[in-house]
Protein backbone atom coordinates (compact mmCIF):
# COMPACT_ATOMS: atom_id res chain seq x y z
CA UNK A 1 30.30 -19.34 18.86
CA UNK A 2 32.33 -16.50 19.43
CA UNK A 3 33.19 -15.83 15.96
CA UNK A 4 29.37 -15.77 14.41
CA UNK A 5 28.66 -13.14 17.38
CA UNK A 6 31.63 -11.01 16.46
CA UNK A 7 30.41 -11.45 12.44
CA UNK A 8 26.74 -10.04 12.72
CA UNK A 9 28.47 -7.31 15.14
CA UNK A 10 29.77 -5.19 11.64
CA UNK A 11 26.31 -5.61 10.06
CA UNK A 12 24.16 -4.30 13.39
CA UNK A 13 24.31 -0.26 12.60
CA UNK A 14 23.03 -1.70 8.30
CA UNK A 15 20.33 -3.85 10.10
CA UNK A 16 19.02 -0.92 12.36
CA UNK A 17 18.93 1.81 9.25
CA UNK A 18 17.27 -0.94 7.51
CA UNK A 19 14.63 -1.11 10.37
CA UNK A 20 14.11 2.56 10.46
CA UNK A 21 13.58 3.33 6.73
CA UNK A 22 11.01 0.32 6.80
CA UNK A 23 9.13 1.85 10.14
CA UNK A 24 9.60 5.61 8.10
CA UNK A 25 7.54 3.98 5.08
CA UNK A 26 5.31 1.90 7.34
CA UNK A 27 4.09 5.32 9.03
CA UNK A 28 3.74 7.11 5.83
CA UNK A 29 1.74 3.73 4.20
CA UNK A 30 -0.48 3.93 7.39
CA UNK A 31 -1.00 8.15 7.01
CA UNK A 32 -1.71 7.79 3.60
CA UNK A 33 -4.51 5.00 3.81
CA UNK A 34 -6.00 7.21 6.58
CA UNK A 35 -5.46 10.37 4.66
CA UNK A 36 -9.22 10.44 2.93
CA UNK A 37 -10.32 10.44 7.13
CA UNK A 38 -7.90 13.09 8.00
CA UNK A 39 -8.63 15.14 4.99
CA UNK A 40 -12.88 15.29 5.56
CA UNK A 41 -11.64 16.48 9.53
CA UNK A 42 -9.42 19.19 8.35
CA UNK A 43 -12.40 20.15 5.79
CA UNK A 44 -15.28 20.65 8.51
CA UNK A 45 -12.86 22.68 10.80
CA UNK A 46 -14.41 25.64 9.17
CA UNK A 47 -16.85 25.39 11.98
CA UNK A 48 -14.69 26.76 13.87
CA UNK A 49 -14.57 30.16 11.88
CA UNK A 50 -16.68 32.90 12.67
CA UNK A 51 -18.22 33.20 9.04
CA UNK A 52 -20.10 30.33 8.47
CA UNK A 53 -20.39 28.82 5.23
CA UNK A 54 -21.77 25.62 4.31
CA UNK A 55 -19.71 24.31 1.31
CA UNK A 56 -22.02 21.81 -1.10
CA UNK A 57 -21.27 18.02 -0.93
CA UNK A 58 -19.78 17.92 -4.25
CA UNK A 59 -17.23 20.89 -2.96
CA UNK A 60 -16.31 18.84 -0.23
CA UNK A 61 -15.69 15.88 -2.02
CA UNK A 62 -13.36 17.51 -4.15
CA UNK A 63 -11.67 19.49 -1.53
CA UNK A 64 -11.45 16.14 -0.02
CA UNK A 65 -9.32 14.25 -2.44
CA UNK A 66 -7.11 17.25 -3.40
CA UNK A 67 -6.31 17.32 0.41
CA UNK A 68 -5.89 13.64 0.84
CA UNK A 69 -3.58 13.52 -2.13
CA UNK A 70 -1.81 16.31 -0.93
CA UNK A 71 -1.17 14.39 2.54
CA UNK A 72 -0.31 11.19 0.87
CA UNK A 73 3.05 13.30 -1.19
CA UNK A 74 3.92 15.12 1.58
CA UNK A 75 3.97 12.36 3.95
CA UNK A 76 6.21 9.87 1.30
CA UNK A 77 8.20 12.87 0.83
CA UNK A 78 8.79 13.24 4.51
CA UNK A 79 9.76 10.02 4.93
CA UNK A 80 12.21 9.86 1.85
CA UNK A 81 13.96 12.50 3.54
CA UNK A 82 14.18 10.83 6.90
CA UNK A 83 15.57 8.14 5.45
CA UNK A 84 18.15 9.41 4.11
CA UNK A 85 19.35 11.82 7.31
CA UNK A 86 19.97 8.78 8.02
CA UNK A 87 23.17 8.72 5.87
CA UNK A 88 24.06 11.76 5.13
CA UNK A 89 24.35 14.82 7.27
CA UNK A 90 21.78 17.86 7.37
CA UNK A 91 23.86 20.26 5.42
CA UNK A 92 24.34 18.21 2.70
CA UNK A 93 20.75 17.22 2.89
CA UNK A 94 19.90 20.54 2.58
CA UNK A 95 22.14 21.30 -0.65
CA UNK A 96 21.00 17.52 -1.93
CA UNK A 97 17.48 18.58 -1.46
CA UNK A 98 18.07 22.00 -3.45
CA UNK A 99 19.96 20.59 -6.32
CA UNK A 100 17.42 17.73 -6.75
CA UNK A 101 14.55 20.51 -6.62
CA UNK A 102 15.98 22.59 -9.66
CA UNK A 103 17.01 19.80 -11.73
CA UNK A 104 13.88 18.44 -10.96
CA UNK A 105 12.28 21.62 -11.66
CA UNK A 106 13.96 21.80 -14.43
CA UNK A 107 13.40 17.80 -15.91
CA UNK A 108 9.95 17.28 -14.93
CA UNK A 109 7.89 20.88 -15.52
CA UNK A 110 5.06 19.65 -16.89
CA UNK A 111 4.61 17.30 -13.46
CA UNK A 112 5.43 19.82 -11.24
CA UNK A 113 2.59 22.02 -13.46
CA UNK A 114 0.13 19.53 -13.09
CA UNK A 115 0.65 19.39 -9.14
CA UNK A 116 0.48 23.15 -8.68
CA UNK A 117 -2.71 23.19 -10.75
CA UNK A 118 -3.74 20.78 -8.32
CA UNK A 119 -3.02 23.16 -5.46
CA UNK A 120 -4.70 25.53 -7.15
CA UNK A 121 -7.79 23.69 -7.44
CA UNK A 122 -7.99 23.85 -3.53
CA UNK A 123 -8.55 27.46 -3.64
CA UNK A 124 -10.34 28.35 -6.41
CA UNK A 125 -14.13 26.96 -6.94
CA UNK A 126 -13.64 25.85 -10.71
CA UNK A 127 -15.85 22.53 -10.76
CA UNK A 128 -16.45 19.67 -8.34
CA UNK A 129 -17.07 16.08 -8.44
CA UNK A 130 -20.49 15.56 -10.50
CA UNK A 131 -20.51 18.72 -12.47
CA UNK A 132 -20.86 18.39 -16.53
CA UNK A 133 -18.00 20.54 -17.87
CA UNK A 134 -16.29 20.67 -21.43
CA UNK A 135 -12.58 21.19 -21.28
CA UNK A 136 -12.17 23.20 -24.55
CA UNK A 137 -8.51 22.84 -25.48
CA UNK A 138 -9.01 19.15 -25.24
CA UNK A 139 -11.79 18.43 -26.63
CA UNK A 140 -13.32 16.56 -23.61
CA UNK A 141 -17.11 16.48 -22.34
CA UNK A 142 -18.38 14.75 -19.67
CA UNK A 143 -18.88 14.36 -15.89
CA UNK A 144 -16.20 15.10 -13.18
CA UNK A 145 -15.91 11.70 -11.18
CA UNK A 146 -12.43 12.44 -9.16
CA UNK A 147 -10.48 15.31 -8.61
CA UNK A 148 -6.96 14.45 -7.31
CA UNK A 149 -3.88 16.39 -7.35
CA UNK A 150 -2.10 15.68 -10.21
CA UNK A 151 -4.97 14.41 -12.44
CA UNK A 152 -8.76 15.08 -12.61
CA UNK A 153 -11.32 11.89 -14.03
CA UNK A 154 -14.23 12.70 -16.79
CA UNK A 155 -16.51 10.60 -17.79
CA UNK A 156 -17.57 11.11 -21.58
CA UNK A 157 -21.20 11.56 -22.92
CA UNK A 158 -20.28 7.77 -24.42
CA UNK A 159 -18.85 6.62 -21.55
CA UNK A 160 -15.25 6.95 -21.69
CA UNK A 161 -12.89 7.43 -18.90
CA UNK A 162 -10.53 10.70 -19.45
CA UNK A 163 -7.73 10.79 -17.53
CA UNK A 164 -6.56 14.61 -17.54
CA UNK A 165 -3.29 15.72 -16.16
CA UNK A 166 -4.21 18.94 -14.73
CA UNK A 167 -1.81 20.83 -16.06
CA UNK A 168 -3.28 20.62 -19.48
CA UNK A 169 -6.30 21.80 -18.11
CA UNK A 170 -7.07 25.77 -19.21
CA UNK A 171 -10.03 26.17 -20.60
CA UNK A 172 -13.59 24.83 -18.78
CA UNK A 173 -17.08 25.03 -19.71
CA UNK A 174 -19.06 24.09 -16.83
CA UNK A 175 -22.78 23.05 -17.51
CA UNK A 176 -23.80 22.63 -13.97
CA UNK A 177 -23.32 26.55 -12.99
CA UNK A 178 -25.23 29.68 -13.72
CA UNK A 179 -28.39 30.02 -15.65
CA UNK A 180 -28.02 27.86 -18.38
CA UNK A 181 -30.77 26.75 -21.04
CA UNK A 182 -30.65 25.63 -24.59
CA UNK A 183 -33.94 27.33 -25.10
CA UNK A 184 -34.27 30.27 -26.81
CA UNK A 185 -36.91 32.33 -26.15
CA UNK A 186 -37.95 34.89 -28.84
């Protein structure tokens, strides 16, 4: 009896890591299915500002999932590096961290492109969720149906579903702004 005891003894601090990484992931699993909740909070605390502007519903649906996506990578990425202070120590996390950024700046630009775009659909008002817009270098008409970070949804005149990185994304004609008419008037 004495024996098995003193075998399970080596394997207790590999059991424990093992229980912490899975209660890291577990947290960000549970942030990220709550993240669409979180996200329409942090939207309406612009009550709170003295200017008060009321956004329309297909702005805040937009803001929405850029913000919940936004949650859901920062929160995996938080817990990838707790996992792994863990095992190695801060300093080397740190130069681990900035190594793995430039070659993965480096490796994976278009991705990174596509995210920033992303973040950049946050602050600018370039279409929303419901809007008819034709994105001219691609050759893609059709009706915004989600607006994530990385990628944006369109929904073609004949019903296909375009999946755009957004990234690629640099040229939009949007239908459902301004004064426009197909009528000319002579």
């Amino acid at each position: 009896m004495q024996t098995a005891v003193n075998l399970l003894l080596p394997f207790s601090p590999l059991w424990n890591n093992v229980i912490t990484i899975l209660l890291f992931f577990l947290a960000a699993w549970v942030v990220h299915r709550l993240g669409k909740s979180i996200a329409k909070r942090l939207i309406y605390l612009d009550r709170f500002t003295r200017r008060r502007q009321t956004l329309r519903e297909e702005r805040l649906l937009t803001l929405q999932g850029l913000l919940s996506s936004t949650i859901s990578f920062l929160v995996f990425t938080m817990a990838t590096l707790f996992s792994l202070s863990l095992f190695v120590t801060t300093d080397t996390l740190i130069w681990m961290v900035g190594l793995f950024s430039a070659a993965f700046g480096l490796g994976a630009r278009p991705l990174i492109s596509d995210y920033l775009t992303g973040i950049s659909f946050i602050f600018e008002d370039t279409f929303d969720i419901g809007e008819k817009v034709e994105l001219t270098g691609l050759n893609v008409l059709g009706v915004i149906e989600v607006v994530n970070l990385r990628t944006s949804i369109v929904r073609g005149t004949s019903g296909e579903q375009f999946v755009v990185p957004n990234g690629e994304i640099r040229v939009i004609r949007n239908f459902s702004r301004g004064r426009f008419s197909l009528a000319n008037i002579c």
